[in-house]
N, C-alpha and C. Protein backbone atom coordinates (compact mmCIF):
# COMPACT_ATOMS: atom_id res chain seq x y z
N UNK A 1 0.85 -1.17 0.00
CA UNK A 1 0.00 0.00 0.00
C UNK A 1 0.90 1.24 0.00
N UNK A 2 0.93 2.07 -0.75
CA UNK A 2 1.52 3.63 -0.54
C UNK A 2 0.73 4.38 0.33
N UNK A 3 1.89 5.29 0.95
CA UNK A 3 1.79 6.30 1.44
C UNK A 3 0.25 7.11 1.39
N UNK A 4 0.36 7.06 0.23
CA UNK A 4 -0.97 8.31 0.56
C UNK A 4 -2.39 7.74 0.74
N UNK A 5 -2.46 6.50 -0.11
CA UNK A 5 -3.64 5.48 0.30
C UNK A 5 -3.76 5.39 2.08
N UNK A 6 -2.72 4.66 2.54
CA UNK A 6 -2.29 4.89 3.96
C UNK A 6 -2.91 5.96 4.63
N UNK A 7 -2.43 6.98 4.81
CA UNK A 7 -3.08 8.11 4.84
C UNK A 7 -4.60 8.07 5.12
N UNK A 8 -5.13 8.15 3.56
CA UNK A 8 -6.44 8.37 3.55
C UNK A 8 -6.98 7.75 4.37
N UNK A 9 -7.03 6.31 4.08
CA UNK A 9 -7.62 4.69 5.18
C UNK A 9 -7.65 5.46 6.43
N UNK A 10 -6.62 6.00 7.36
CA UNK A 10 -5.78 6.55 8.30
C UNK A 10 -6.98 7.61 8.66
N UNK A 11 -7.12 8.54 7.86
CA UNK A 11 -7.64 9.83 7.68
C UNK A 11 -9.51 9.26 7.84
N UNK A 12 -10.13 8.17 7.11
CA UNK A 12 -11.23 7.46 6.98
C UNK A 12 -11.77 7.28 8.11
N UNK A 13 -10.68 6.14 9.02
CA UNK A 13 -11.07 5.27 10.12
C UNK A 13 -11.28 6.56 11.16
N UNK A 14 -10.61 7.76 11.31
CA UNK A 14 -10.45 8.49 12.49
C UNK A 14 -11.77 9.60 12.15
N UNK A 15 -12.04 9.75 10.73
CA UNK A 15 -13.69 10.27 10.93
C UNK A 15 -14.87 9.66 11.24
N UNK A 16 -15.00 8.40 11.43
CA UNK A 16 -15.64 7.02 11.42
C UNK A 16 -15.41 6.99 12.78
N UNK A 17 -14.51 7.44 13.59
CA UNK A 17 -14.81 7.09 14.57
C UNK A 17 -15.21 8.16 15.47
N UNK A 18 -14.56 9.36 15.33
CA UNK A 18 -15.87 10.99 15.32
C UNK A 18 -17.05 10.61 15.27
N UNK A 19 -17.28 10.68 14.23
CA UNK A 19 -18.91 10.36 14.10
C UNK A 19 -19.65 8.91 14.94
N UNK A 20 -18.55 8.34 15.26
CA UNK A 20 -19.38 7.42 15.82
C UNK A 20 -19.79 8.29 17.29
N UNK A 21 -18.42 8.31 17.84
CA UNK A 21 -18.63 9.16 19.30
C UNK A 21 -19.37 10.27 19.54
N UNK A 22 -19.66 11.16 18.47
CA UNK A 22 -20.20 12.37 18.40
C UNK A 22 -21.85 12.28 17.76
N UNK A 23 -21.96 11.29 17.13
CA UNK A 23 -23.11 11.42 16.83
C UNK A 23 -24.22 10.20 17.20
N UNK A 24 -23.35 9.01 17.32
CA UNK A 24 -24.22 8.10 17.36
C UNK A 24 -24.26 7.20 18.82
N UNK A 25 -23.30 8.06 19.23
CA UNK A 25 -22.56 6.85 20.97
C UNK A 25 -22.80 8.58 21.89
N UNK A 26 -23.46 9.42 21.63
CA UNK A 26 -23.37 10.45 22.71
C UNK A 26 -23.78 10.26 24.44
N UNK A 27 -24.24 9.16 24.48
CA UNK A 27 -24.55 8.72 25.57
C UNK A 27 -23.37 8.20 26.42
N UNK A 28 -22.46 7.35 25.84
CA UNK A 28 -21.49 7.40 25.98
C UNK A 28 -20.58 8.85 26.71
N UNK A 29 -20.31 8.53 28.51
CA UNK A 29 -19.83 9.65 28.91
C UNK A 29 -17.71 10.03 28.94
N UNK A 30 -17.92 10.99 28.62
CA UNK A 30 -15.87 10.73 28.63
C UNK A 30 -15.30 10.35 29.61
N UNK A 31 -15.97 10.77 30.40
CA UNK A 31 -15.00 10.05 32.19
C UNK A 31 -15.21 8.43 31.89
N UNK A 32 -16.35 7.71 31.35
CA UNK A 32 -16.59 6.43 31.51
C UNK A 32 -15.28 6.27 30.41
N UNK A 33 -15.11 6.66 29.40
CA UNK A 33 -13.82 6.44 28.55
C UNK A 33 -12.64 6.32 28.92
N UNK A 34 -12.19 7.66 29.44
CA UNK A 34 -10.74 7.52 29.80
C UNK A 34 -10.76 6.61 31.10
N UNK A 35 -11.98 6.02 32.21
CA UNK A 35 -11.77 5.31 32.79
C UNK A 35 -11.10 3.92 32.45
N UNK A 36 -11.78 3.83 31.38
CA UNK A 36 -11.75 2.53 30.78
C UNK A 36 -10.83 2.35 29.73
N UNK A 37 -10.57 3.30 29.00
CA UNK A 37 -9.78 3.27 27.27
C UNK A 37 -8.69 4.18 27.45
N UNK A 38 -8.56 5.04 28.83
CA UNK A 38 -7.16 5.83 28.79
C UNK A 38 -7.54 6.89 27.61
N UNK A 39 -8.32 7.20 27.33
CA UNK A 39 -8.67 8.46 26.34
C UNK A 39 -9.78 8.58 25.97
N UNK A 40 -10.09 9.79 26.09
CA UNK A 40 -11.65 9.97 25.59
C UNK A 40 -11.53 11.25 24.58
N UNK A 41 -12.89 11.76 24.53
CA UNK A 41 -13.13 13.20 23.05
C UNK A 41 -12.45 14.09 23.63
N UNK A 42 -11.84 14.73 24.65
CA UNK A 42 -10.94 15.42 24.98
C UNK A 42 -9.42 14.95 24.54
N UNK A 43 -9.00 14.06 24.67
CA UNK A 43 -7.84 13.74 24.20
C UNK A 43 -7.90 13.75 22.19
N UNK A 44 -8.84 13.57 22.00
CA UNK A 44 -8.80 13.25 20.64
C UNK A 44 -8.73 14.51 20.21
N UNK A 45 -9.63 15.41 20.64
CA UNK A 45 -9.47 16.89 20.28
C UNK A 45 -7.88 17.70 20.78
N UNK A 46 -7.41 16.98 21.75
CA UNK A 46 -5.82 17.68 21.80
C UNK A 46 -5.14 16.82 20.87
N UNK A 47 -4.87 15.43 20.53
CA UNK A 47 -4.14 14.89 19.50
C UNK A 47 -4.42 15.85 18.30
N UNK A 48 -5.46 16.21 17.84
CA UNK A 48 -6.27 17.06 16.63
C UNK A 48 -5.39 18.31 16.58
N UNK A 49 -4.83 18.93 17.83
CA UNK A 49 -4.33 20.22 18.30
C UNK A 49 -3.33 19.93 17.86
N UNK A 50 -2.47 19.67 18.61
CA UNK A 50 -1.11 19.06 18.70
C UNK A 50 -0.41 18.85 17.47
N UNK A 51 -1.34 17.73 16.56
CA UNK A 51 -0.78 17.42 15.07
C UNK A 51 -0.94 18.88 14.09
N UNK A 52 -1.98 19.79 14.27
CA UNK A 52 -1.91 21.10 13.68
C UNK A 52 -1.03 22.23 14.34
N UNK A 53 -0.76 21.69 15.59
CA UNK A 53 0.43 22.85 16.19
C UNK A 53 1.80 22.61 15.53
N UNK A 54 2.20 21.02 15.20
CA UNK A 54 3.15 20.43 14.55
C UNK A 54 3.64 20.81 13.48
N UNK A 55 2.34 20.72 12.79
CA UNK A 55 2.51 21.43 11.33
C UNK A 55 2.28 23.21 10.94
N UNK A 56 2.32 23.99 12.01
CA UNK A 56 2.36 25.12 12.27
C UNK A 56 0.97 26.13 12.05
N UNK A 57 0.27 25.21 12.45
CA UNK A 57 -1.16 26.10 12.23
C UNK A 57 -1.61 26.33 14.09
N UNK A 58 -1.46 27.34 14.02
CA UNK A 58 -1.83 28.10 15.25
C UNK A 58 -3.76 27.69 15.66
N UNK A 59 -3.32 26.81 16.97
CA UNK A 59 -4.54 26.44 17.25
C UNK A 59 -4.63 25.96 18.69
N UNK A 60 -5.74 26.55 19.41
CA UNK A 60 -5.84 26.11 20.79
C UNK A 60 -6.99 25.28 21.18
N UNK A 61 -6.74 24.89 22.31
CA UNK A 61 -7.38 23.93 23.06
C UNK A 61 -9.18 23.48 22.61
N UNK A 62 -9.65 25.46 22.92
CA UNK A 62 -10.86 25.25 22.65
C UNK A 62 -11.40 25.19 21.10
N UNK A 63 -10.55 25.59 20.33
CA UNK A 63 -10.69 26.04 19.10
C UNK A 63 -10.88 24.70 18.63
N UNK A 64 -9.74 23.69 18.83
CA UNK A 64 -9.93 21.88 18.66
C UNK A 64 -10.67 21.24 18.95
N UNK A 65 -11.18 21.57 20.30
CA UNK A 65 -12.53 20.93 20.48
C UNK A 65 -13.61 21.23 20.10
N UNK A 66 -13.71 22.68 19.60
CA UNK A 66 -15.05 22.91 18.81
C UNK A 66 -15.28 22.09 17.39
N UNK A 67 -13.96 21.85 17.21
CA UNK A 67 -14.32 21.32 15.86
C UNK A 67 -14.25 19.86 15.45
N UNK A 68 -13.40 19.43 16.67
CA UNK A 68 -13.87 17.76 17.03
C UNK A 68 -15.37 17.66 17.26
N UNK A 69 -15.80 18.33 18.43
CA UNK A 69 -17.11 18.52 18.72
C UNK A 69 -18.05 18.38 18.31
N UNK A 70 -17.91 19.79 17.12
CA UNK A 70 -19.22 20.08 15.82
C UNK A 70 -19.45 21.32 16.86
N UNK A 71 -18.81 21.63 18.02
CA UNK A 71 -19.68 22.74 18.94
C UNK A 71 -19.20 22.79 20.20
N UNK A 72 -19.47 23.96 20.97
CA UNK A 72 -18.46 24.54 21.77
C UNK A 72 -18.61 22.78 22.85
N UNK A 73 -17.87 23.68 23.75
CA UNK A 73 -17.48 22.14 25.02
C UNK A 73 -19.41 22.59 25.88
N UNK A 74 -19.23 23.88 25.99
CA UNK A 74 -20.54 24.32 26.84
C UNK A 74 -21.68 23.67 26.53
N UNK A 75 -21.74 23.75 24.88
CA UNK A 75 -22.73 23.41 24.30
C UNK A 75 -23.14 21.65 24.35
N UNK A 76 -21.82 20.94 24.19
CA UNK A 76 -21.68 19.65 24.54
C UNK A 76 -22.13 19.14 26.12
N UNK A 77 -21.85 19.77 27.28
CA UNK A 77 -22.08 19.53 27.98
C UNK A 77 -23.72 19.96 29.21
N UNK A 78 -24.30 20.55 28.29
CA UNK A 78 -25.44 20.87 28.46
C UNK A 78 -26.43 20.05 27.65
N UNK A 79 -25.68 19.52 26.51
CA UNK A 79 -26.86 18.08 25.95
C UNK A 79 -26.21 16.77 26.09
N UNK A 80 -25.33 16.61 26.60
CA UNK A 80 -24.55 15.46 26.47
C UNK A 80 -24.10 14.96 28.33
N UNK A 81 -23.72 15.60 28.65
CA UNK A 81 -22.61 15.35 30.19
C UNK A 81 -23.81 15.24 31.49
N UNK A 82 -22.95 14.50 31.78
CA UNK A 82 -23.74 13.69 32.94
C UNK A 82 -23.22 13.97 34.08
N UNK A 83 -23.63 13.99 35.43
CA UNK A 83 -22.70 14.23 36.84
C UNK A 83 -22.03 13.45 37.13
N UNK A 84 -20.80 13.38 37.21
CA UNK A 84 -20.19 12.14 37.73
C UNK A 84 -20.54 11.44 38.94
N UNK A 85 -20.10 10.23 39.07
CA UNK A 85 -20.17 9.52 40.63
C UNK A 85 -18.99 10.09 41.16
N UNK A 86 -19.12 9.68 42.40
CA UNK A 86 -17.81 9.91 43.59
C UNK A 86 -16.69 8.63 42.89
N UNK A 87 -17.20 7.32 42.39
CA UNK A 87 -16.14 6.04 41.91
C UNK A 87 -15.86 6.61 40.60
N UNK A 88 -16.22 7.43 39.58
CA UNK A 88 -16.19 7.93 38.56
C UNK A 88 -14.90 8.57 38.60
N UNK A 89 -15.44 9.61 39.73
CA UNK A 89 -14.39 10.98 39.94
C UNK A 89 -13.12 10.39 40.50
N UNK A 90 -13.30 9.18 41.25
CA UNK A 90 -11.70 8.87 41.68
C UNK A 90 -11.34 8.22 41.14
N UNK A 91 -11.83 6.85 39.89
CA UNK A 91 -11.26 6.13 39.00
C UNK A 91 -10.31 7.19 37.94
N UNK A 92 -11.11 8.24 37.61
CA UNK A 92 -11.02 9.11 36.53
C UNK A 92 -9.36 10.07 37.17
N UNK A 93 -8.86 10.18 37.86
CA UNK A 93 -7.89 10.92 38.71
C UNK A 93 -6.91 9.75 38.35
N UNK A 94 -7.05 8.45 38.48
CA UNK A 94 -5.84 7.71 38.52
C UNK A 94 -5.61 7.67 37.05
N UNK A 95 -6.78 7.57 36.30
CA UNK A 95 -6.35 6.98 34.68
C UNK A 95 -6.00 8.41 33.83
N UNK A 96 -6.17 9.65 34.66
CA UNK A 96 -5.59 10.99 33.94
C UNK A 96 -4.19 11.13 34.46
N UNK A 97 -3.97 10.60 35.38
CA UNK A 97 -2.42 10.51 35.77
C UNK A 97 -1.59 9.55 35.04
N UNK A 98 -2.39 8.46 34.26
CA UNK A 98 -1.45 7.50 33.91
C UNK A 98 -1.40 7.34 32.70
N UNK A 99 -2.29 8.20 32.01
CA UNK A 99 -2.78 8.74 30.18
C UNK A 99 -2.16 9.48 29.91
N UNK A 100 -2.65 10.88 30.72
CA UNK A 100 -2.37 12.28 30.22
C UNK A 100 -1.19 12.55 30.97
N UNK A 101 -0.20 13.15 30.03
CA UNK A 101 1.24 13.51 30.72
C UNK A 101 1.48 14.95 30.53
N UNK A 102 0.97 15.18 29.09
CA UNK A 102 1.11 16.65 28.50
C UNK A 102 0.07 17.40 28.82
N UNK A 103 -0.19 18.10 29.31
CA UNK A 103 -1.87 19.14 29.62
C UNK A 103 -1.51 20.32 28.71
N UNK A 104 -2.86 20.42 28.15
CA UNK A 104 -2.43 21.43 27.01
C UNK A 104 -3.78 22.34 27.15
């Protein structure tokens, strides 16, 4: 397979899976993620950052997540976000310590 096929496939699977999380799994909460998978739509939206900070396109935190999103974080979390549990909130503390290294 070349390079740019690569790519695309690459480029395919990671909108496929946006849309899955964003449109069709919204129930699906991020703390239950990174509990479980070590990353959730916050991380995906800083990988999103990160690879455009790389390549020199000036872009921040919230700006990435709006557009992972489809829409601000506020807006997400007023139709989407749930209260955490107390086992939520302390599972979620160990697996951001052992995921997330870079805070951006």
């Amino acid at each position: 397979m070349d390079d740019q096929t690569r790519i695309e496939l690459e480029a395919a699977a990671f909108r496929t899976l946006r849309e899955h999380l964003m449109e069709k799994r919204t129930d699906v909460q991020n703390i239950d993620m990174m509990n479980l998978a070590g990353f959730c739509r916050n991380c995906l939206s800083r990988w999103y950052q990160e690879a455009a900070n790389a390549r020199g396109i000036e872009m921040g935190k919230d700006e990435a997540r709006e557009i992972f999103y489809g829409m601000t974080m506020a807006e997400w979390k007023t139709n989407y976000q749930t209260d955490a549990s107390a086992d939520q909130q302390k599972a979620f503390k160990t697996s951001f310590k052992e995921n997330v290294t870079d805070q951006k």
